[in-house]
PDB file of N, CA and C in Angstrom:
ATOM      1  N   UNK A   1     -40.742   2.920  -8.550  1.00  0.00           N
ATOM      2  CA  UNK A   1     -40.372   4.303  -8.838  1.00  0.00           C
ATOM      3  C   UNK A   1     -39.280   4.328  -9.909  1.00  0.00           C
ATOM      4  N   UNK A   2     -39.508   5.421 -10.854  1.00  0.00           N
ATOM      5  CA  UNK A   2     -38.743   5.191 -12.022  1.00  0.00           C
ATOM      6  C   UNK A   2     -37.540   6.360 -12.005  1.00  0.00           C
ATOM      7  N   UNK A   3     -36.422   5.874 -12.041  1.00  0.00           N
ATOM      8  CA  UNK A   3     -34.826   6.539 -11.958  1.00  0.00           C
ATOM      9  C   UNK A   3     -35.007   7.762 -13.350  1.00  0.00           C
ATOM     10  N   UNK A   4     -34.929   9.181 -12.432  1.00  0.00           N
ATOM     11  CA  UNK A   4     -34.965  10.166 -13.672  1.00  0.00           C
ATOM     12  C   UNK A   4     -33.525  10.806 -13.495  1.00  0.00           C
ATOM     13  N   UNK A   5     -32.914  11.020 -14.324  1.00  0.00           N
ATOM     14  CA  UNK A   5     -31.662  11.653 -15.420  1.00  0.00           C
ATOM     15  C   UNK A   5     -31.151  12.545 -15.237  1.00  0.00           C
ATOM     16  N   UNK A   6     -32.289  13.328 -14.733  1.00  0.00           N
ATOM     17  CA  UNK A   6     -32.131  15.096 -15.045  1.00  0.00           C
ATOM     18  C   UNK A   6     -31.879  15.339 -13.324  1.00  0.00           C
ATOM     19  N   UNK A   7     -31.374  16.257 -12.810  1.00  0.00           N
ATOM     20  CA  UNK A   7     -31.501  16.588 -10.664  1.00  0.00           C
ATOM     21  C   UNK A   7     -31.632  18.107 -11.420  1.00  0.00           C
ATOM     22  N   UNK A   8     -31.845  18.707  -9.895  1.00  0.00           N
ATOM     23  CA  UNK A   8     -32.397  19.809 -10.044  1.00  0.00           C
ATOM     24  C   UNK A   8     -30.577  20.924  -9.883  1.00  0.00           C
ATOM     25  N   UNK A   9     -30.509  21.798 -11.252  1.00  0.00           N
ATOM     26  CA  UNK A   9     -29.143  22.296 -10.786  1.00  0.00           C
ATOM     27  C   UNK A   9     -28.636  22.439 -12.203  1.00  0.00           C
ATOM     28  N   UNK A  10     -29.617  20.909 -13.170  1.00  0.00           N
ATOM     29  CA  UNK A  10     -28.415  20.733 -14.110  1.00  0.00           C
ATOM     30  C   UNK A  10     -29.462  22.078 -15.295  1.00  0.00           C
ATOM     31  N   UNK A  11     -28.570  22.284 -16.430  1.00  0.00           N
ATOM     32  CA  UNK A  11     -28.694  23.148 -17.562  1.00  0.00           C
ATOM     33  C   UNK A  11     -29.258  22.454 -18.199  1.00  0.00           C
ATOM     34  N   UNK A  12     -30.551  22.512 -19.055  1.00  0.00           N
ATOM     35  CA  UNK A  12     -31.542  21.565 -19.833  1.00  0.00           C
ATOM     36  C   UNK A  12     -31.611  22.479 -21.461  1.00  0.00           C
ATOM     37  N   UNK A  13     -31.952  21.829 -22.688  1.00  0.00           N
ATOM     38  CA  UNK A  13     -32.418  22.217 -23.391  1.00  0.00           C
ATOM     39  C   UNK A  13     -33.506  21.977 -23.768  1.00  0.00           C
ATOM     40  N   UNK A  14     -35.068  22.088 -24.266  1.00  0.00           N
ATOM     41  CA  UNK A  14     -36.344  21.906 -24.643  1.00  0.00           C
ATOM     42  C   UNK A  14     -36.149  21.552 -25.951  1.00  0.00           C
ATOM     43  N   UNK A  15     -36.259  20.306 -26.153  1.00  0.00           N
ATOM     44  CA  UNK A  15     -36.330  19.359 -27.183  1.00  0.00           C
ATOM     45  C   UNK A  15     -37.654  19.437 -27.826  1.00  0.00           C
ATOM     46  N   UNK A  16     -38.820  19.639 -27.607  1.00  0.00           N
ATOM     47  CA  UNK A  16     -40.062  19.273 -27.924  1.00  0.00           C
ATOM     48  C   UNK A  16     -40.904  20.348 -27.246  1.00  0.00           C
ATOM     49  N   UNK A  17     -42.258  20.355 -27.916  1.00  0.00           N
ATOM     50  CA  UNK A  17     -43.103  21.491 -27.270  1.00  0.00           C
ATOM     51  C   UNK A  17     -42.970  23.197 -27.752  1.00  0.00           C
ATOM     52  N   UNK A  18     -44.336  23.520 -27.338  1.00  0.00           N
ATOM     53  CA  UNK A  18     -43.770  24.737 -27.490  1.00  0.00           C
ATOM     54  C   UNK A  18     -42.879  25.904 -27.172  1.00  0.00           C
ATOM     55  N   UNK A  19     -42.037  25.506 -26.504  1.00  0.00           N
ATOM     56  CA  UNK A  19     -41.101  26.143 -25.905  1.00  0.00           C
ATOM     57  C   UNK A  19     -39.799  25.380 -26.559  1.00  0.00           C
ATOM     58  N   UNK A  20     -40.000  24.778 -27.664  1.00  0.00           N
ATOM     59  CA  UNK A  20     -38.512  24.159 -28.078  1.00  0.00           C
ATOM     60  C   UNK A  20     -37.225  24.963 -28.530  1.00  0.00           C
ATOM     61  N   UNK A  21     -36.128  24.897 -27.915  1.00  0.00           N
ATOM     62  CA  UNK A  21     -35.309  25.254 -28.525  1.00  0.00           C
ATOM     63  C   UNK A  21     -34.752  26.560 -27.023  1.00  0.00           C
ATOM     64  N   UNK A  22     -35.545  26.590 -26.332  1.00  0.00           N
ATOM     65  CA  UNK A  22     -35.037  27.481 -24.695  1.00  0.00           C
ATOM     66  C   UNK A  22     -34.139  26.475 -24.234  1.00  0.00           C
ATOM     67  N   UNK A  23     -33.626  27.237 -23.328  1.00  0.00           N
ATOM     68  CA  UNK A  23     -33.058  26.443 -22.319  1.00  0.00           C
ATOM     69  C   UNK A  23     -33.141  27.142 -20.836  1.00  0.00           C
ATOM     70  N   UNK A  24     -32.604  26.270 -20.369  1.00  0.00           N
ATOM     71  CA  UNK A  24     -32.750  26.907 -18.977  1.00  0.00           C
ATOM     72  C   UNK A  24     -32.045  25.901 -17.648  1.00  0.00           C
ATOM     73  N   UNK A  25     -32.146  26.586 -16.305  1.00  0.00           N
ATOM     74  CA  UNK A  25     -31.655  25.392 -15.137  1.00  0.00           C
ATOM     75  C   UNK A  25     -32.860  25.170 -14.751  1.00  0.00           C
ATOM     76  N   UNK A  26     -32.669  23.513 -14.298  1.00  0.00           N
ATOM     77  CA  UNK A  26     -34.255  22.795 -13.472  1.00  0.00           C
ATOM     78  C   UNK A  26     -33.976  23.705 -11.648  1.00  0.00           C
ATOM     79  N   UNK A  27     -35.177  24.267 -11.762  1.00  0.00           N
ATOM     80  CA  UNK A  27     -35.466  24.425 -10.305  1.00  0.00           C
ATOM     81  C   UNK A  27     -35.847  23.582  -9.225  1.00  0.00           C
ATOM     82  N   UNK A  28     -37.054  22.948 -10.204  1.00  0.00           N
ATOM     83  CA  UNK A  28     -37.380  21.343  -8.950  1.00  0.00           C
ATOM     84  C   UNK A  28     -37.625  19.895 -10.118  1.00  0.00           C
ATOM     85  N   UNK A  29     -37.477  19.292  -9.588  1.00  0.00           N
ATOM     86  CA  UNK A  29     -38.165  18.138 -10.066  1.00  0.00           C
ATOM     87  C   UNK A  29     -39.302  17.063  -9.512  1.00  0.00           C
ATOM     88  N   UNK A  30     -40.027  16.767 -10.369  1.00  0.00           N
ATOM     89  CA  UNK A  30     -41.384  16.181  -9.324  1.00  0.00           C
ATOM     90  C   UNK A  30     -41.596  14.858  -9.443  1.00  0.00           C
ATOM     91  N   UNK A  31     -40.713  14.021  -9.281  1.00  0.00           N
ATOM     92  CA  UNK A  31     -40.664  12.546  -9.574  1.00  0.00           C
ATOM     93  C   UNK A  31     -41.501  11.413  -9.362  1.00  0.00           C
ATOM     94  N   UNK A  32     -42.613  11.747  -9.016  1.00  0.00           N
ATOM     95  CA  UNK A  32     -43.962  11.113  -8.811  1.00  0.00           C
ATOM     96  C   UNK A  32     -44.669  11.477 -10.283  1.00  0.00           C
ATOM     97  N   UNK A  33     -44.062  12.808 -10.665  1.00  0.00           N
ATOM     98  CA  UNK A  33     -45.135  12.922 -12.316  1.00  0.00           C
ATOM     99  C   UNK A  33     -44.190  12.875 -13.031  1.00  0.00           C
ATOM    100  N   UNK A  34     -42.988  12.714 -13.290  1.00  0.00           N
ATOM    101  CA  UNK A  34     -41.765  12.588 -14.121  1.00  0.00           C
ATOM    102  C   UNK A  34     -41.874  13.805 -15.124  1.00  0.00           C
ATOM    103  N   UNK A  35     -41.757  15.202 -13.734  1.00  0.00           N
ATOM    104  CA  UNK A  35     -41.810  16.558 -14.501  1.00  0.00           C
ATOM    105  C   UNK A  35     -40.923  17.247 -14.053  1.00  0.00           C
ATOM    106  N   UNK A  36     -40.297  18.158 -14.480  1.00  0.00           N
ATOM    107  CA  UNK A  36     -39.534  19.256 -13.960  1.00  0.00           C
ATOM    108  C   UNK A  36     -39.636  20.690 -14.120  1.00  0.00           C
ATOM    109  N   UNK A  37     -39.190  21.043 -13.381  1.00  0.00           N
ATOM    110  CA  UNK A  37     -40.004  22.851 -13.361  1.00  0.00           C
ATOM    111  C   UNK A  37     -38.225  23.589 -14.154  1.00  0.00           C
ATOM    112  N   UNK A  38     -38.482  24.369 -14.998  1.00  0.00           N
ATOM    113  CA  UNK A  38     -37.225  24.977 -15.761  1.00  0.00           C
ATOM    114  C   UNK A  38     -37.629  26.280 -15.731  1.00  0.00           C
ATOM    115  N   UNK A  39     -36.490  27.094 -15.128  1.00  0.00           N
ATOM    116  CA  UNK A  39     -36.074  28.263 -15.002  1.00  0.00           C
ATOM    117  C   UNK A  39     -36.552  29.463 -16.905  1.00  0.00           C
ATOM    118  N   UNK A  40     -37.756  30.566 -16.325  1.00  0.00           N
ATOM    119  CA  UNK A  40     -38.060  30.850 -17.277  1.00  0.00           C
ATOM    120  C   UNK A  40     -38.392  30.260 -18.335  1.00  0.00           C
ATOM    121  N   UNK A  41     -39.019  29.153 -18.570  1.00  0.00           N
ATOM    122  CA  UNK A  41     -39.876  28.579 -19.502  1.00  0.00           C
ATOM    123  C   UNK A  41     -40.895  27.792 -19.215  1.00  0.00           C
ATOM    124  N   UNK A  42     -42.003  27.959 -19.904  1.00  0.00           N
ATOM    125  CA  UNK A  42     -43.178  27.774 -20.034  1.00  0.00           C
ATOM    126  C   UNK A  42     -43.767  28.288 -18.627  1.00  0.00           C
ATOM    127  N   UNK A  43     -44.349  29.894 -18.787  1.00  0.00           N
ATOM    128  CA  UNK A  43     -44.134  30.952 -18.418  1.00  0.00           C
ATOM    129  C   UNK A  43     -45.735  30.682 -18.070  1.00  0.00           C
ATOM    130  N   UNK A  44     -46.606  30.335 -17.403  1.00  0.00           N
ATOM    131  CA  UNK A  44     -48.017  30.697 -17.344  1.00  0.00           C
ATOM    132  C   UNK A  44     -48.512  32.061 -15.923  1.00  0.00           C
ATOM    133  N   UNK A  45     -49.691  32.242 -16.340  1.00  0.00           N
ATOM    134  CA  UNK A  45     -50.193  33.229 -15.417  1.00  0.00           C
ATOM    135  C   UNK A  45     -51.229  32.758 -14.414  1.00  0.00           C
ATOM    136  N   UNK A  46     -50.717  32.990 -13.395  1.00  0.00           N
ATOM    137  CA  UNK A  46     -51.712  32.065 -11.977  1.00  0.00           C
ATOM    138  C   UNK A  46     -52.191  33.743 -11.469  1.00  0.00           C
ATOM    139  N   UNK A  47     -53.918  33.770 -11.474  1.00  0.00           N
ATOM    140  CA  UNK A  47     -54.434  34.471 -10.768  1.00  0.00           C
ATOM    141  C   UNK A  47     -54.646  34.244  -9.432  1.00  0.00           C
ATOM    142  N   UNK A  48     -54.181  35.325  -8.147  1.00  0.00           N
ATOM    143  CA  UNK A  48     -54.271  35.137  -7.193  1.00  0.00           C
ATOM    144  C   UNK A  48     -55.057  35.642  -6.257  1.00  0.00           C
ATOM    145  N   UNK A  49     -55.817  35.227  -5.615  1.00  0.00           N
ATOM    146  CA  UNK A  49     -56.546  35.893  -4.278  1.00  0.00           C
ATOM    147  C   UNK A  49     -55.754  36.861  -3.338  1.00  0.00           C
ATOM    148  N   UNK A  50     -56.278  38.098  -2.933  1.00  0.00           N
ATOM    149  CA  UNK A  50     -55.464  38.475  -1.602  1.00  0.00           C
ATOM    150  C   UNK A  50     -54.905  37.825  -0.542  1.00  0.00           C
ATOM    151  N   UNK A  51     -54.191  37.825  -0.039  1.00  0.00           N
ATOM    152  CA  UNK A  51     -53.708  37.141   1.083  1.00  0.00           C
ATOM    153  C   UNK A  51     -53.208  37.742   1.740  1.00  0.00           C
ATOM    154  N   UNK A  52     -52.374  36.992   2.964  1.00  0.00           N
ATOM    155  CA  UNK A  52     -51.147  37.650   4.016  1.00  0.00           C
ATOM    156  C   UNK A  52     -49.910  38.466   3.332  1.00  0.00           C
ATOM    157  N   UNK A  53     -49.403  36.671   2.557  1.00  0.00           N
ATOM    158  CA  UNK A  53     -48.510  37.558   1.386  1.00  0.00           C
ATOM    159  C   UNK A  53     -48.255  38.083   0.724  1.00  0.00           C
ATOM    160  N   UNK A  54     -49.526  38.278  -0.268  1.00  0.00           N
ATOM    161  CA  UNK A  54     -49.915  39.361  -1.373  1.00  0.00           C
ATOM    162  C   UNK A  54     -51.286  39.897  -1.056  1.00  0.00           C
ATOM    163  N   UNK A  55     -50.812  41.460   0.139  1.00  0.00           N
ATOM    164  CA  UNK A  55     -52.236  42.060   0.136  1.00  0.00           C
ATOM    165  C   UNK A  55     -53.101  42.017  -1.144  1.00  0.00           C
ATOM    166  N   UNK A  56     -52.164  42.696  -2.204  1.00  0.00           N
ATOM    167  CA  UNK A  56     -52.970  42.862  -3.583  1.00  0.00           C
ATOM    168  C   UNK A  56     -53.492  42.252  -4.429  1.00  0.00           C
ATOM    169  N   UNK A  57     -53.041  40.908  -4.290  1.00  0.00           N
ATOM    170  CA  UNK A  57     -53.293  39.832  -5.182  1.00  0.00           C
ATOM    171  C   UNK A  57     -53.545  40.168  -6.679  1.00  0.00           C
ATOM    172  N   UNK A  58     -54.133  39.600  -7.449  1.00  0.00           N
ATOM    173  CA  UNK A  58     -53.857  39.980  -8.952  1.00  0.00           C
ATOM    174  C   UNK A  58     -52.999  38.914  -9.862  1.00  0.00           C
ATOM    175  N   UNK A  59     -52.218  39.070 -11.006  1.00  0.00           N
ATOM    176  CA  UNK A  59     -51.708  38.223 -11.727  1.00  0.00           C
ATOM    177  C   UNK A  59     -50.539  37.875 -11.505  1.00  0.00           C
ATOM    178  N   UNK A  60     -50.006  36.555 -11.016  1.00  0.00           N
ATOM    179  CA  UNK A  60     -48.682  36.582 -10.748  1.00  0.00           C
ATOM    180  C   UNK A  60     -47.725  35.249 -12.049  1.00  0.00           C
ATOM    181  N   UNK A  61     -46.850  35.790 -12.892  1.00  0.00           N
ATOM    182  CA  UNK A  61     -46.297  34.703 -13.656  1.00  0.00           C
ATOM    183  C   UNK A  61     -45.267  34.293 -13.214  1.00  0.00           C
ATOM    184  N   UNK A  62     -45.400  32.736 -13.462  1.00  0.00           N
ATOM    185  CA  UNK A  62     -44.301  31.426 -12.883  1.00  0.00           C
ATOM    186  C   UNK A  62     -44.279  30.578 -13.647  1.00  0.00           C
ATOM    187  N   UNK A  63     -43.605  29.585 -13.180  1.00  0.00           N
ATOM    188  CA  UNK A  63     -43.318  28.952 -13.933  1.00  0.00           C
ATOM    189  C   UNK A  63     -43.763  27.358 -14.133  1.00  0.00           C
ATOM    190  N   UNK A  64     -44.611  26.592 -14.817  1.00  0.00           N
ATOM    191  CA  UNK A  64     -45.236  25.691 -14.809  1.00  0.00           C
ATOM    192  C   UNK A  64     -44.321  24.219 -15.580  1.00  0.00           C
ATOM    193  N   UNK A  65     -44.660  23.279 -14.373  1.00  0.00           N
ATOM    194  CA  UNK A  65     -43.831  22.033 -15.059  1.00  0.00           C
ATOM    195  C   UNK A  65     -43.871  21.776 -15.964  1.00  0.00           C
ATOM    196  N   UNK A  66     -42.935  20.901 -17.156  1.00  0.00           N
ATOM    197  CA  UNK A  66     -43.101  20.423 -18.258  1.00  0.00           C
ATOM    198  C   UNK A  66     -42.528  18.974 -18.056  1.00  0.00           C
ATOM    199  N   UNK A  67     -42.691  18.015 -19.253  1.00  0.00           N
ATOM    200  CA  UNK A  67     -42.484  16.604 -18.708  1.00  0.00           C
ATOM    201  C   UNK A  67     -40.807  16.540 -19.452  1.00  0.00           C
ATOM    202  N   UNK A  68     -40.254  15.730 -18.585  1.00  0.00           N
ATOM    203  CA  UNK A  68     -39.316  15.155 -18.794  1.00  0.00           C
ATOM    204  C   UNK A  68     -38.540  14.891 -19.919  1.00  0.00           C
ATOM    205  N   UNK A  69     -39.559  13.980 -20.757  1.00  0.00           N
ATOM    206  CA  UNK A  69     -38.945  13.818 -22.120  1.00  0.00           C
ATOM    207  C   UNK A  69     -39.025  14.622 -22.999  1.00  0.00           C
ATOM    208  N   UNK A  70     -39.170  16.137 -22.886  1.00  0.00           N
ATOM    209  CA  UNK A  70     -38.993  16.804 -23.450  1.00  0.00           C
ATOM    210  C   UNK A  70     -37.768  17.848 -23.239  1.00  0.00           C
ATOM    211  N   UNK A  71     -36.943  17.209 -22.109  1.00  0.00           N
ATOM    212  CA  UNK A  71     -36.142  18.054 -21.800  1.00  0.00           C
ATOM    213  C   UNK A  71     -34.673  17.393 -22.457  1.00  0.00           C
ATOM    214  N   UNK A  72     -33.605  17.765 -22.237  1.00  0.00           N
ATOM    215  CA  UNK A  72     -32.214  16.970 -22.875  1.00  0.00           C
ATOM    216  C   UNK A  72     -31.096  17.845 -21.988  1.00  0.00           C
ATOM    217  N   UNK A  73     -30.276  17.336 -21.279  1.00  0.00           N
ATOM    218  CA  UNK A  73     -29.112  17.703 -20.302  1.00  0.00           C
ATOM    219  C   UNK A  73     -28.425  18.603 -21.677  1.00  0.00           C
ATOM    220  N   UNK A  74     -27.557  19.599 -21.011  1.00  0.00           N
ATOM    221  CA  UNK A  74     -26.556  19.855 -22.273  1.00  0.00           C
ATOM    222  C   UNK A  74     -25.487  20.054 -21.543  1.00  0.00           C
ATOM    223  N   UNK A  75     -24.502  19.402 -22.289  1.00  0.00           N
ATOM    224  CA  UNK A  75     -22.681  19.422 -21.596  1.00  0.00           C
ATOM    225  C   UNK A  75     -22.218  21.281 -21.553  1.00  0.00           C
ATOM    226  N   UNK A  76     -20.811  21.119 -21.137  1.00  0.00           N
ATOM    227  CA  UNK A  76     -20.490  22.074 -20.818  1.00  0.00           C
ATOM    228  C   UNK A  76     -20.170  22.963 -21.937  1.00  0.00           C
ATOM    229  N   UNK A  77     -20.034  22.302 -22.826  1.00  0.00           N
ATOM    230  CA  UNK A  77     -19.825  22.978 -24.512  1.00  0.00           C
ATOM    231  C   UNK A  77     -21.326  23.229 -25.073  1.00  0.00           C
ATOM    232  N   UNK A  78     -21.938  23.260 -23.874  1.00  0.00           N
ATOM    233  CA  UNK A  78     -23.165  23.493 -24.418  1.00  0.00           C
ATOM    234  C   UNK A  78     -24.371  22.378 -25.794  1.00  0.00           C
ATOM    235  N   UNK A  79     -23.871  21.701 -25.564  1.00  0.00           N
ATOM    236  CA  UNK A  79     -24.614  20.587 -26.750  1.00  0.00           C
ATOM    237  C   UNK A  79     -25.144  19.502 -25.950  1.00  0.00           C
ATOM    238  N   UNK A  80     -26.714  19.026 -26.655  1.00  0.00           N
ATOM    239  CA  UNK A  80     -27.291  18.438 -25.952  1.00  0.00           C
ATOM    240  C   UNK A  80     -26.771  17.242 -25.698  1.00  0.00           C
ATOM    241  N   UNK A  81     -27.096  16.352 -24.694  1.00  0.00           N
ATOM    242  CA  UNK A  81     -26.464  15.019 -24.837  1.00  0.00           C
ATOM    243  C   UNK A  81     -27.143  13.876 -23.841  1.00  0.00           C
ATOM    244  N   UNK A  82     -27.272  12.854 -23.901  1.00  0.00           N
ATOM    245  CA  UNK A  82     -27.971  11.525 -23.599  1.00  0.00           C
ATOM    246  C   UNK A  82     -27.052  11.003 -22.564  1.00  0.00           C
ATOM    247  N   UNK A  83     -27.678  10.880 -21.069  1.00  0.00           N
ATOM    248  CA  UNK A  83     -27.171  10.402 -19.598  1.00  0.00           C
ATOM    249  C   UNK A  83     -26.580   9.086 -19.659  1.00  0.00           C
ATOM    250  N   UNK A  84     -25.367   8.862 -19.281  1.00  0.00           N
ATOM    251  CA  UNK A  84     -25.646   7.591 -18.725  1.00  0.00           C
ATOM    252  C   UNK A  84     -24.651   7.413 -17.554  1.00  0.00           C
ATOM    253  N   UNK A  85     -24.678   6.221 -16.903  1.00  0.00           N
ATOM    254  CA  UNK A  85     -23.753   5.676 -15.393  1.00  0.00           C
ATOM    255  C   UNK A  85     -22.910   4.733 -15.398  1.00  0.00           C
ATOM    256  N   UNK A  86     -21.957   5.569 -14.869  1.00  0.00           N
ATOM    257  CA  UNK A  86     -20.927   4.235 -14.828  1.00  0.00           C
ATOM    258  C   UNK A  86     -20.087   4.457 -12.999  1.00  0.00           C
ATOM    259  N   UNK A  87     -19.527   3.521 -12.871  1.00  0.00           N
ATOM    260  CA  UNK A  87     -18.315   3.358 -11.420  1.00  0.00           C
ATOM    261  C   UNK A  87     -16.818   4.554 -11.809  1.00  0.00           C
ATOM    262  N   UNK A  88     -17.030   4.936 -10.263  1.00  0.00           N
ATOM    263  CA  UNK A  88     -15.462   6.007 -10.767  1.00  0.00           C
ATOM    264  C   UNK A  88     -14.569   5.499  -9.391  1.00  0.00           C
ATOM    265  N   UNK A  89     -14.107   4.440  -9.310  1.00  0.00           N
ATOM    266  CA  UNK A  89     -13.923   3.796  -8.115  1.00  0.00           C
ATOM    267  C   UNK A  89     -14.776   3.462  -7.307  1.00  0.00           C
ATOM    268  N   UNK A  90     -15.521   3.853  -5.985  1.00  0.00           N
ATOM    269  CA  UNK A  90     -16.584   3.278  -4.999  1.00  0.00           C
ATOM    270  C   UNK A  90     -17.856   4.742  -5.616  1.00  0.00           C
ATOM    271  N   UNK A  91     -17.739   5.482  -6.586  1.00  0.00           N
ATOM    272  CA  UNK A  91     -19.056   6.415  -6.518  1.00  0.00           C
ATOM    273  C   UNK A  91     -19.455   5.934  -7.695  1.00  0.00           C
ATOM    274  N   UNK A  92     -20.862   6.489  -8.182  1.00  0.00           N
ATOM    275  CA  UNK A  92     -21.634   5.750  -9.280  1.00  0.00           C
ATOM    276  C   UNK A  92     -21.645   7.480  -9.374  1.00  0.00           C
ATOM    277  N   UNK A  93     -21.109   7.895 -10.861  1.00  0.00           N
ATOM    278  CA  UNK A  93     -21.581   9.054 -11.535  1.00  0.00           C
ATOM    279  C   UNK A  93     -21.964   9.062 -12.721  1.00  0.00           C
ATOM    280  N   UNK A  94     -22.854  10.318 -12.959  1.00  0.00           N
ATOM    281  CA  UNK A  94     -23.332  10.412 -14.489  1.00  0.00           C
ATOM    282  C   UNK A  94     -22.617  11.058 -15.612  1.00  0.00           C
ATOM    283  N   UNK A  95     -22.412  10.555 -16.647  1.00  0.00           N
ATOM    284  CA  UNK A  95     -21.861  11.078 -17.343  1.00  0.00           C
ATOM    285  C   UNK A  95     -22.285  11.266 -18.965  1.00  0.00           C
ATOM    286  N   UNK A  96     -21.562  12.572 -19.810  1.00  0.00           N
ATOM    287  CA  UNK A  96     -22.386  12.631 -21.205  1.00  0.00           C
ATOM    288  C   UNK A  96     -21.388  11.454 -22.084  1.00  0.00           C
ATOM    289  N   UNK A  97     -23.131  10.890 -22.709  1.00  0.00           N
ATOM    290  CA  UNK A  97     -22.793   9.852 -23.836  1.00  0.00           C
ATOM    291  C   UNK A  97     -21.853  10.450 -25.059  1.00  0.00           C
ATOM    292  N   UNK A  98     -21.868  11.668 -25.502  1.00  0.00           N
ATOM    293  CA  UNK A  98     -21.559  12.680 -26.690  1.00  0.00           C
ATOM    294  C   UNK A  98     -20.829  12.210 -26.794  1.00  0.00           C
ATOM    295  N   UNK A  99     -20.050  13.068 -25.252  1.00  0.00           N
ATOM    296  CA  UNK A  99     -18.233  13.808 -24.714  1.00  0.00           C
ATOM    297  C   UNK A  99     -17.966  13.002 -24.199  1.00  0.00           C
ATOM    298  N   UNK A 100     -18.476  11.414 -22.987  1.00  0.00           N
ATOM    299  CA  UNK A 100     -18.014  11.184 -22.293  1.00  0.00           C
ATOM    300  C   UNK A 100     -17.592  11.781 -20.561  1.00  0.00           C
ATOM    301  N   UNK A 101     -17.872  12.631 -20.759  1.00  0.00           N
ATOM    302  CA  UNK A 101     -17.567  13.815 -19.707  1.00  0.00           C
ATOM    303  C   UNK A 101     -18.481  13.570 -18.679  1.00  0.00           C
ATOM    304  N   UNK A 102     -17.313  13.348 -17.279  1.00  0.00           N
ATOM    305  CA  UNK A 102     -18.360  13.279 -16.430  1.00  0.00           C
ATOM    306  C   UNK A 102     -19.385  14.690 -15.506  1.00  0.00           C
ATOM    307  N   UNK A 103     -20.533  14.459 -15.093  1.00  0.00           N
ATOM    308  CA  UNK A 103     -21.200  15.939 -15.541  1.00  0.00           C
ATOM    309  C   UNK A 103     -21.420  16.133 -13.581  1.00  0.00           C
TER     310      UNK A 103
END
């Protein structure tokens, strides 16, 4: 299983794709497909059957995963920046390569 970068919480920018240049917070991440689901972007339309929960069913838009490497953490100054780990006494945290800053 391969160690991904991004947890669900942090502020991303869209590096690539058609949605480049959004940003947004990861809602989930799916680490079996090395995808993450981002808050308002890449917006698709899932038609739905009636149900319990939606007597009416009809068109409902959400939000569809995009992969990983298209995403980029951005620090608190807002600029994108490249993960990495180091020891802060007994915890292992992540921090930006840019700033240094631990995130």
């Amino acid at each position: 299983m391969t160690k991904l970068k991004i947890k669900s919480g942090d502020t991303v920018k869209v590096i690539a794709g058609d949605h480049k240049g959004s940003e947004g917070k990861v809602l989930k991440v799916l680490i079996d497909k090395n995808k993450a689901i981002v808050e308002g972007v890449n917006m698709v339309k899932k038609h739905t059957k009636p149900s319990a929960q939606s007597p009416q069913g009809g068109i409902v838009e959400k939000e569809a995963s995009m992969h990983i490497s298209n995403l980029s953490l951005l620090t608190s100054k807002g600029e994108t920046t490249r993960v990495g780990y180091k020891m802060d006494g007994d915890n292992k945290v992540r921090f930006s390569k840019k700033s240094n800053e631990v995130i």
